[in-house]
Protein backbone atom coordinates (compact mmCIF):
# COMPACT_ATOMS: atom_id res chain seq x y z
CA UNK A 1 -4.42 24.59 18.46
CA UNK A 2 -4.88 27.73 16.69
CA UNK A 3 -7.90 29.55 15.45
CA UNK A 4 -7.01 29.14 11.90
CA UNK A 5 -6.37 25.53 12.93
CA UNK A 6 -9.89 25.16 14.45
CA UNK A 7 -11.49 26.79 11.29
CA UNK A 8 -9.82 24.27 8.90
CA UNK A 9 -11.25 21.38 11.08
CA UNK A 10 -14.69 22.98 11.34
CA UNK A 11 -14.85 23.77 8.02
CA UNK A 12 -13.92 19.91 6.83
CA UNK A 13 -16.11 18.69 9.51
CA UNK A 14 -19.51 20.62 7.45
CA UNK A 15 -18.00 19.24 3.77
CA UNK A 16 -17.61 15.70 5.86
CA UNK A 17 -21.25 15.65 7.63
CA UNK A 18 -22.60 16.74 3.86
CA UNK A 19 -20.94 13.28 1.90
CA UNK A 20 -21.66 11.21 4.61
CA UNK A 21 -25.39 12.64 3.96
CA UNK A 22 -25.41 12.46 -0.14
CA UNK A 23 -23.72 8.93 0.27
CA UNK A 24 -25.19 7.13 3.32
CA UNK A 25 -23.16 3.59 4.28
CA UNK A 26 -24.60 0.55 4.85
CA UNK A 27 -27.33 0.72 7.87
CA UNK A 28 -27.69 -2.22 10.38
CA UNK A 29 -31.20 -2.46 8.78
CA UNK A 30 -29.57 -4.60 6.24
CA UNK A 31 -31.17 -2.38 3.58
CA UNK A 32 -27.98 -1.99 1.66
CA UNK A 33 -24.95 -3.71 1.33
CA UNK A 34 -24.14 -6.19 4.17
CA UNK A 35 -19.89 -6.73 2.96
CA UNK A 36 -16.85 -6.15 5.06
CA UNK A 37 -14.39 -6.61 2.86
CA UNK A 38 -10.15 -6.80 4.56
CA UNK A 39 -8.16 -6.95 0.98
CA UNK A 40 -10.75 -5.77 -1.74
CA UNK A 41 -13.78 -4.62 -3.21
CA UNK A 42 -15.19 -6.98 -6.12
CA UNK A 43 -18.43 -8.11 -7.50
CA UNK A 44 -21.65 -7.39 -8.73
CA UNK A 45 -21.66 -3.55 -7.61
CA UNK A 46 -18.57 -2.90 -8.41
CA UNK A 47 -18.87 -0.17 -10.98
CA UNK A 48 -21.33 1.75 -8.54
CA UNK A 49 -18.88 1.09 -5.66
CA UNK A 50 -16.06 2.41 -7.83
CA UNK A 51 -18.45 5.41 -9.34
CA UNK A 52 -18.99 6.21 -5.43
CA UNK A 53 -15.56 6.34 -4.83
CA UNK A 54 -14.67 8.36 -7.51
CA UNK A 55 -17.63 11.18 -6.52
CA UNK A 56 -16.76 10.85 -2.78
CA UNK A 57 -13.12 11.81 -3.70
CA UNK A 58 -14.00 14.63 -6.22
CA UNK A 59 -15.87 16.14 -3.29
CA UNK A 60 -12.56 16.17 -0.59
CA UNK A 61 -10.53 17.31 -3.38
CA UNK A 62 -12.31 20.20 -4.15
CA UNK A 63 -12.85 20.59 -1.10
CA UNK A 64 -9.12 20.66 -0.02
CA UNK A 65 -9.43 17.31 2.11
CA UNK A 66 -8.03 14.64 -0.61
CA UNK A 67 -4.36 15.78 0.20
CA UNK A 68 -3.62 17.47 3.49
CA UNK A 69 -0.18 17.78 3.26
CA UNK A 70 0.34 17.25 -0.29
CA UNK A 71 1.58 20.57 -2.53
CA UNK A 72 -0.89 22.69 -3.33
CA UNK A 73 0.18 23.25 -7.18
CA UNK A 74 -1.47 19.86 -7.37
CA UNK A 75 -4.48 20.27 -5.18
CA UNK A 76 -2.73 19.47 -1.60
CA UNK A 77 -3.60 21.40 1.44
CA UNK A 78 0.32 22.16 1.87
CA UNK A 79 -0.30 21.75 5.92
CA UNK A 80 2.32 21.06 7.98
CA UNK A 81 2.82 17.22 9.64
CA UNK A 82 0.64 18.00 12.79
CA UNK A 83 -1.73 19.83 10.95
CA UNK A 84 -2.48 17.23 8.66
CA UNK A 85 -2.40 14.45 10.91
CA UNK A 86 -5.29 16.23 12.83
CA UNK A 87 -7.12 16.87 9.68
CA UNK A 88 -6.45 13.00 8.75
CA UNK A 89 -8.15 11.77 12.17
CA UNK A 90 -10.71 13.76 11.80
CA UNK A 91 -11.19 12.07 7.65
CA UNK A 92 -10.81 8.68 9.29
CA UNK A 93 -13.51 8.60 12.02
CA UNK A 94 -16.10 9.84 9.18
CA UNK A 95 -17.82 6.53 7.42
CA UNK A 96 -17.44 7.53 4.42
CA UNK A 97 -18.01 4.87 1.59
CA UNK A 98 -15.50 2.56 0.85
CA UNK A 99 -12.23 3.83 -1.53
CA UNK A 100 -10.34 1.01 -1.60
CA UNK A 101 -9.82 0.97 -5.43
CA UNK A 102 -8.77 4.34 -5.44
CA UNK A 103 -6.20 3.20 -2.37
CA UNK A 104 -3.10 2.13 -4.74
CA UNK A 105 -3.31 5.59 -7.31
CA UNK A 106 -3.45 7.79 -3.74
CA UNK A 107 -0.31 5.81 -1.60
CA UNK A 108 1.38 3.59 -3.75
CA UNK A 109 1.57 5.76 -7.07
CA UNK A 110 1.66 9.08 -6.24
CA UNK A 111 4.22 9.05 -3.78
CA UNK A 112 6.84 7.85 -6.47
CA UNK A 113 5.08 10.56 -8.95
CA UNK A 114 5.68 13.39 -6.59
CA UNK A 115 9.42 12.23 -5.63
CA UNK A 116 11.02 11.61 -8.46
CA UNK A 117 8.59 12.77 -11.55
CA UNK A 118 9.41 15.66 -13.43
CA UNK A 119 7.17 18.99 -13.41
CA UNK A 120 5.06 18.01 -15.96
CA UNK A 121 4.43 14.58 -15.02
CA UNK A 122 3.21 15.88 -11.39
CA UNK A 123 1.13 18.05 -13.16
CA UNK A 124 -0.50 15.42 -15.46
CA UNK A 125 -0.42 12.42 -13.33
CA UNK A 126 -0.90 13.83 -9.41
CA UNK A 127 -4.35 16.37 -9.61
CA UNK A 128 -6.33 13.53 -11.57
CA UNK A 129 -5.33 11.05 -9.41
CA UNK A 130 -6.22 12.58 -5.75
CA UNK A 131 -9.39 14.05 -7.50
CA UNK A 132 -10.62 10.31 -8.77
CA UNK A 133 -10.31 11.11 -12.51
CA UNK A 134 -7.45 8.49 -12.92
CA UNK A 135 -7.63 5.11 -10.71
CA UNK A 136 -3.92 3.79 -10.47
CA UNK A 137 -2.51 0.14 -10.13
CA UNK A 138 0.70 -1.60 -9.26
CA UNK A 139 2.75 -3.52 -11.73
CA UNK A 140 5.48 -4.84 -9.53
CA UNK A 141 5.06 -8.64 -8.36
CA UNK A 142 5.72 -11.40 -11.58
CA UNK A 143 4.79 -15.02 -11.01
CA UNK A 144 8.92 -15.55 -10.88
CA UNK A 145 9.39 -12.31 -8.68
CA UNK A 146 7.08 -11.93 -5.75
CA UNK A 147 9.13 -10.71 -2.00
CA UNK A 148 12.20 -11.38 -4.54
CA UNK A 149 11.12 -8.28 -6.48
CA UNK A 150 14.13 -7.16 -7.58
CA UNK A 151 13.80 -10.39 -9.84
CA UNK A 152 11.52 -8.82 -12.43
CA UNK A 153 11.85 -10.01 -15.74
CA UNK A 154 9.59 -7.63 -17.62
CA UNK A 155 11.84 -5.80 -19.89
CA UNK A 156 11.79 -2.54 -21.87
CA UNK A 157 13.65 -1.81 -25.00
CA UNK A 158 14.52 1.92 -26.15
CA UNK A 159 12.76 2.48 -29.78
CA UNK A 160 13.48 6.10 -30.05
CA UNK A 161 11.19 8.29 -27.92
CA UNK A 162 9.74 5.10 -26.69
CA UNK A 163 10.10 2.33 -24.93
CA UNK A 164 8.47 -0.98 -26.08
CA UNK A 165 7.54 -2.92 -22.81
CA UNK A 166 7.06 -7.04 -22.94
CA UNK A 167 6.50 -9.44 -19.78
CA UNK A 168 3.69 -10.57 -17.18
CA UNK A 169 2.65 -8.68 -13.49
CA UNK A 170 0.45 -10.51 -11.25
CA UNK A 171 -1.28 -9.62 -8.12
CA UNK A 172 -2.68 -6.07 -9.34
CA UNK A 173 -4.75 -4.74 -7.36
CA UNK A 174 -7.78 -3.27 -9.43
CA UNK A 175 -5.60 -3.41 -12.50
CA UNK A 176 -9.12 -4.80 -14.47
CA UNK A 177 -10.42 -0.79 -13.45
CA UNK A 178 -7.21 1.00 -13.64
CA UNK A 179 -6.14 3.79 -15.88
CA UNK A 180 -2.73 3.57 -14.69
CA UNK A 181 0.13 1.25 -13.92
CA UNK A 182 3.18 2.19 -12.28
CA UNK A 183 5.28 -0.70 -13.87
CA UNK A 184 8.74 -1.88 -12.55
CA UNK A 185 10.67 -3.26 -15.67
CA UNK A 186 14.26 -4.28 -16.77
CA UNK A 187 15.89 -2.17 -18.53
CA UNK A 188 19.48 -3.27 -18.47
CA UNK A 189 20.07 -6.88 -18.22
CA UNK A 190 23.73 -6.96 -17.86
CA UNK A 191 23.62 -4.67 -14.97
CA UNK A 192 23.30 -5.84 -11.11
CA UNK A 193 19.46 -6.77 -10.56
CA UNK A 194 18.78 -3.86 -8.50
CA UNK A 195 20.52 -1.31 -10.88
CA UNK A 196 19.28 -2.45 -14.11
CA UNK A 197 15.83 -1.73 -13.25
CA UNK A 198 13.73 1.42 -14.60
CA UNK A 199 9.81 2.55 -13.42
CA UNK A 200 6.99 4.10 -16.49
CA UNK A 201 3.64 4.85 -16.07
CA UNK A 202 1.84 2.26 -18.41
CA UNK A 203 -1.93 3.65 -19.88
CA UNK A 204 -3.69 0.51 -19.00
CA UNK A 205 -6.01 0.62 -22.09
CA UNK A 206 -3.26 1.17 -24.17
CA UNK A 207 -2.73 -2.19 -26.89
CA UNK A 208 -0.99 -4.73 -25.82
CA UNK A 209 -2.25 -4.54 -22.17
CA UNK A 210 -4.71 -7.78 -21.26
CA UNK A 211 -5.93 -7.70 -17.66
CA UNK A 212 -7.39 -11.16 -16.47
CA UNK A 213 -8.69 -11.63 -13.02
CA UNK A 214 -7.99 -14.01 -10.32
CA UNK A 215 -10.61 -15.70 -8.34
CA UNK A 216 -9.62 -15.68 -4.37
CA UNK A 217 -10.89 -17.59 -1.44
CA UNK A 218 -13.21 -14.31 -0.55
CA UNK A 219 -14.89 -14.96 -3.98
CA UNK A 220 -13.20 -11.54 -5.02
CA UNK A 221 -11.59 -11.25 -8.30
CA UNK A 222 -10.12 -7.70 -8.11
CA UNK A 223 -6.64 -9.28 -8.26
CA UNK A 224 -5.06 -9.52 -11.33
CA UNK A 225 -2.79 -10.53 -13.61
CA UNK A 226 -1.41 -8.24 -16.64
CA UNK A 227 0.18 -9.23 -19.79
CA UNK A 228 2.31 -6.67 -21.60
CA UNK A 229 2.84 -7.72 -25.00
CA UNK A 230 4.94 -5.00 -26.86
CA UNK A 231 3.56 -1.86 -25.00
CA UNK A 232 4.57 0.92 -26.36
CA UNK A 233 5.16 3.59 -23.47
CA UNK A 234 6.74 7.09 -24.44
CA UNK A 235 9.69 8.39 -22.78
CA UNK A 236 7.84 11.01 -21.02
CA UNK A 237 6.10 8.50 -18.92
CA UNK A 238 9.28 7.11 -17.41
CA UNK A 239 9.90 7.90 -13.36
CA UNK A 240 13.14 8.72 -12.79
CA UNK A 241 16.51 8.36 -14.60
CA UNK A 242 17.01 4.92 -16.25
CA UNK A 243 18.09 2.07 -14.29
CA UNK A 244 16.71 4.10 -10.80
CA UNK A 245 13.46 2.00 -10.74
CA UNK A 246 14.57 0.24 -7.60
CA UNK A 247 14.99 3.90 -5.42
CA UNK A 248 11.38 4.47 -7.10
CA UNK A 249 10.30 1.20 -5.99
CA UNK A 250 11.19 1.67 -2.56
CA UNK A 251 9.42 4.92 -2.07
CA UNK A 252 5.98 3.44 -3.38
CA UNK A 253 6.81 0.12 -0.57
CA UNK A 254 7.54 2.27 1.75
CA UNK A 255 4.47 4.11 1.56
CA UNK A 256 2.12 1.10 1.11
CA UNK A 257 3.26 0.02 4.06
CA UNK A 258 3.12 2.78 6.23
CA UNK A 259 -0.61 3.65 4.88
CA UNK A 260 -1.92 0.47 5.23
CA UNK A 261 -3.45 1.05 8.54
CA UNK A 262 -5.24 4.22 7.76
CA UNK A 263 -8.79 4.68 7.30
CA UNK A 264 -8.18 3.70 3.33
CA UNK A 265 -6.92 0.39 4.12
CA UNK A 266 -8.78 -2.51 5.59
CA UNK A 267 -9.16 -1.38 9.17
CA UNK A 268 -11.70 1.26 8.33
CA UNK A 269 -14.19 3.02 10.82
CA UNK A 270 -16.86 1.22 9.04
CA UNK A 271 -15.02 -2.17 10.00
CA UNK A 272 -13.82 -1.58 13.82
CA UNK A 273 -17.72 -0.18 13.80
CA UNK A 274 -19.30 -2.99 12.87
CA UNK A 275 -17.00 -5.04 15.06
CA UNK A 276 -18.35 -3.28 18.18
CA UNK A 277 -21.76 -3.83 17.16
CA UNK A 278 -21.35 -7.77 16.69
CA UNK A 279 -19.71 -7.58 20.33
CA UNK A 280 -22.49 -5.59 21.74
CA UNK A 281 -24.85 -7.85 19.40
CA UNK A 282 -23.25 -11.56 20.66
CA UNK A 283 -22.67 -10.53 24.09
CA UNK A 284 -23.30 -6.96 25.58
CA UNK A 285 -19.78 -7.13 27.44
CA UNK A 286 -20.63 -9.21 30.03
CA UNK A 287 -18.64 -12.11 29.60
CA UNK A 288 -15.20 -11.99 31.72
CA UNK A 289 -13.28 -13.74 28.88
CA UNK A 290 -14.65 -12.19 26.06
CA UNK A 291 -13.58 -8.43 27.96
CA UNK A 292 -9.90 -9.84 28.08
CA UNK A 293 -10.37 -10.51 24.17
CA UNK A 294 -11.84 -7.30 23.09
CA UNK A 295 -8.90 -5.36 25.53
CA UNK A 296 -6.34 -7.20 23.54
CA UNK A 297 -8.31 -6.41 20.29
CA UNK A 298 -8.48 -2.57 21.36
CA UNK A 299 -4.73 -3.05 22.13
CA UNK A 300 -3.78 -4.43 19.40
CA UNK A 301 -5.64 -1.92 17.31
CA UNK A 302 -4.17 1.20 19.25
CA UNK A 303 -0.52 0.38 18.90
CA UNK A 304 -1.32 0.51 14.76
CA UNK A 305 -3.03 3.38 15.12
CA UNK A 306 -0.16 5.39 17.69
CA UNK A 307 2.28 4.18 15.10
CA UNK A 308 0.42 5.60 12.39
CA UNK A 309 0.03 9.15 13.83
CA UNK A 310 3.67 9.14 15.06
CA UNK A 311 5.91 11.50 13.34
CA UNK A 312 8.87 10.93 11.12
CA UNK A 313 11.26 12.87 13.61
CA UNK A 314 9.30 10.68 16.57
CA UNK A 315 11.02 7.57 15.85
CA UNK A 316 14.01 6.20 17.01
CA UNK A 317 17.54 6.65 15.09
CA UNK A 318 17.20 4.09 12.55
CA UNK A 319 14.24 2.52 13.33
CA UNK A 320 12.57 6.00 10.51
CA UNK A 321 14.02 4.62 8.18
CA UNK A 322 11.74 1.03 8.25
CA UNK A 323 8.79 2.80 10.04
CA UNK A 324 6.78 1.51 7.30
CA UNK A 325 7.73 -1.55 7.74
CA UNK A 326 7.09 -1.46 11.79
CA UNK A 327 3.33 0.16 10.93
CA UNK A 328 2.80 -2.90 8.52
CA UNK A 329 3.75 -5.80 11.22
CA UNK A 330 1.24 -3.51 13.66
CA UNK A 331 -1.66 -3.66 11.16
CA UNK A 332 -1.34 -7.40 10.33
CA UNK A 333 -1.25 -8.20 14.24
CA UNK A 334 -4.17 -5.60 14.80
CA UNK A 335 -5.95 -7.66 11.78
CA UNK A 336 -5.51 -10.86 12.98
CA UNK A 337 -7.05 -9.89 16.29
CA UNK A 338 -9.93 -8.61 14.83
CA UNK A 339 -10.62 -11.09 12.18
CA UNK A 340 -9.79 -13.89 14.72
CA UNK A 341 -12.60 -12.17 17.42
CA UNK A 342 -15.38 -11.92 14.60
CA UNK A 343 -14.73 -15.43 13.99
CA UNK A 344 -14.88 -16.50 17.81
CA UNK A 345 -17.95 -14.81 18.11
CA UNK A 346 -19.60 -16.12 15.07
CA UNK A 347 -18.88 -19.71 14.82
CA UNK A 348 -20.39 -21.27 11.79
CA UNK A 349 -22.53 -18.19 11.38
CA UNK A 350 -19.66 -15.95 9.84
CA UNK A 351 -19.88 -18.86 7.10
CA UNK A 352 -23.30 -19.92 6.13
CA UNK A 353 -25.74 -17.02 5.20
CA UNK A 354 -28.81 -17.04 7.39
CA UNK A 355 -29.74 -13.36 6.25
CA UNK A 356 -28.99 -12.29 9.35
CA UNK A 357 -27.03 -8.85 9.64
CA UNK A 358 -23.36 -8.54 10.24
CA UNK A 359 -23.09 -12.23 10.66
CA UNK A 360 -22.06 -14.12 7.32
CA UNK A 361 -20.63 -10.43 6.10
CA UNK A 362 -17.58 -11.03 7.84
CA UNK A 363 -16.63 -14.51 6.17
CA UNK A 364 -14.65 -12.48 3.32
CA UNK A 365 -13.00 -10.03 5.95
CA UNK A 366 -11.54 -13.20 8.18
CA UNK A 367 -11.00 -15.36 4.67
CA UNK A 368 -9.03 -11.78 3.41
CA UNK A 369 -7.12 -11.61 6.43
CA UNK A 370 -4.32 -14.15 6.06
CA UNK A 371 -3.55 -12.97 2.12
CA UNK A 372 -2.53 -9.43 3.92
CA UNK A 373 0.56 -11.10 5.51
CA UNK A 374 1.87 -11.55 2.14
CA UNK A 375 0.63 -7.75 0.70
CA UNK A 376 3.05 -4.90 0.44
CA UNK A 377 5.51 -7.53 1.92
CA UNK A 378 5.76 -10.53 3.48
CA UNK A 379 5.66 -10.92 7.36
CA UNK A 380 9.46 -12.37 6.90
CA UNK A 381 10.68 -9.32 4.58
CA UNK A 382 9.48 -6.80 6.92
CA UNK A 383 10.61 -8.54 10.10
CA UNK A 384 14.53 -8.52 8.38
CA UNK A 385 13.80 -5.04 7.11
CA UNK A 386 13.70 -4.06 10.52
CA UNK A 387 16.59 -6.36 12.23
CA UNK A 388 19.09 -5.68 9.35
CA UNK A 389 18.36 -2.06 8.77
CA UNK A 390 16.34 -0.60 11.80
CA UNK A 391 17.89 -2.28 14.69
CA UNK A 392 21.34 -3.14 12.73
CA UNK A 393 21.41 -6.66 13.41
CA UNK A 394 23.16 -9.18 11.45
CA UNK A 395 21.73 -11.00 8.15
């Protein structure tokens, strides 16, 4: 490692140690809030969680820590793959307060913004959202088009410079919150489903946009569903050429996928911290059995994370192109081991609330766990992903 290359990570390590300080995490004290949340963050604090988020990531940005290898004409670091996979670990093993809602504007959106926007749009869309100014949502999955996504119905119709937008989304993540919605519609319904598809960047509070939430088993609601009833979207906020929504698509899957396991998704520090303190809390690590669990846990969690840091020229021929894919399948198994320890250890505890710390907090992290099987993809999608187009294998 260089010199330069030490000063970058000493210098992120001061602007780290200082957030952490003007935003302190939940303490084992119990004094603030006691969640562990696997899919998302809902509920009574939400606006200060959200307000949090939004200062946390004004501070990396200006910092020069929101993007490290994004361009720096937007407010990336422009460092190199290593680079900013060093500066990345370093982010991740900081507890820094939750940014889930900000996780869908910073790798689901903007990777489709930066690959296939125009100038202008990068410049409008990409600073506000890595600096927190703009939260961004998903408008992909309809209730007749979920792992069938090249199903959507939602269509747009050319009116001039604009585009008048009419169907139903479901499933969108923070959508009630959201400034922005990158939204997969038809645009050509005599073409082949996957060619007659085009992607826009919706304003969210724009008329004609109603956001409703749906309850889940955690007792979340930031799921949503979205009714566009003759949006009007201009021309300028289209992604790509007309009937290219599907190559857009693919880059904002692909990226989902592959981020998922990062400290933005629902294997945080904070979690896998709190995880080893309800081991050392239940047990100490004396119990034979319980060491062969937590080794397969550690294992489990590991292989995500080695898959995560691994390069794009590190992978096998053919197996890049579904890496994301491959990183998903690692984080659900990594999940299920660690929701399915907490819940070992627990018992009945995880589910009835004695006001005991880091007990019932984990009910909505093991009742999130299973939904994540379906997120970003289902289990099945990404395991034919893989055989059909990573290991060539035969539908």
């Amino acid at each position: 490692m260089t010199t330069a290359e030490v000063d970058v990570l000493a210098g992120a390590e001061a602007v780290l140690r200082k957030i952490c300080a003007e935003f302190p995490i939940a303490g084992g004290d119990g004094s603030e809030s006691d969640r562990i949340a696997a899919v998302e963050e809902s509920g009574a604090d939400e606006a200060q969680v959200l307000a949090i988020a939004r200062q946390v990531q004004s501070r990396l940005f200006d910092a020069g820590l929101a993007w490290p290898d994004g361009p720096a004409e937007y407010g990336g670091r422009e460092l190199d793959e290593d680079d900013a996979n060093r500066l990345e670990s370093l982010i991740d093993s900081f507890d820094l307060p939750t940014r889930h809602n900000l996780f869908v504007g910073l790798h689901i959106v903007a990777p489709a913004i930066l690959e296939y926007g125009t100038p202008e749009q990068r410049q409008r869309y990409l600073p506000a959202l890595f600096r927190g100014d703009q939260v961004g949502c998903q408008l992909f999955s309809e209730p007749g088009a979920g792992s069938d996504l090249a199903g959507v119905s939602t269509k747009a119709v050319r009116e001039g410079d604009d585009w008048v937008i009419t169907g139903q989304k479901v499933w969108t993540s923070h959508g009630h919150v959201a400034d922005l919605g990158e939204a997969l519609v038809r645009t050509d319904p005599t073409a082949p489903k996957h060619s007659g598809m085009t992607m826009f960047m919706v304003d969210m509070h724009a008329p004609g946009v109603t956001v409703r939430p749906l309850r889940q088993i955690t007792g979340g609601a930031a799921f949503n569903e979205v009714f566009l009833d003759e949006v009007r979207v201009p021309d300028s906020a289209r992604i790509g050429a007309p009937g290219e929504g599907w190559r857009v698509a693919l880059t904002s899957l692909s990226s989902e996928r592959g981020s998922m396991g990062g400290a933005g998704g629902p294997l945080s520090p904070t979690v896998l911290n709190r995880l080893a303190g309800l081991i050392e809390q239940q047990d100490g690590g004396g119990d034979p059995f319980l060491r062969v669990r937590v080794a397969q846990t550690v294992g489990a969690v590991l292989a995500m994370r080695a898959a995560m840091d691994r390069a794009d020229d590190e992978w096998l021929d053919g197996i890049a192109e579904v890496s994301g894919s491959v990183q998903k399948m690692l984080m659900t198994r990594a999940l299920d081991e660690v929701s399915t320890l907490a819940a070992d250890l627990l018992g009945h505890r995880a589910f009835v609330d004695t006001g005991v710390f880091n007990t019932h907090a984990w009910s909505e992290f093991i009742l999130g766990v299973p939904g994540l099987h379906l997120a970003g993809g289902t289990d099945e999608i990404q395991r034919g992903l893989i055989a059909n187009r990573g290991l060539r294998l035969p539908r």
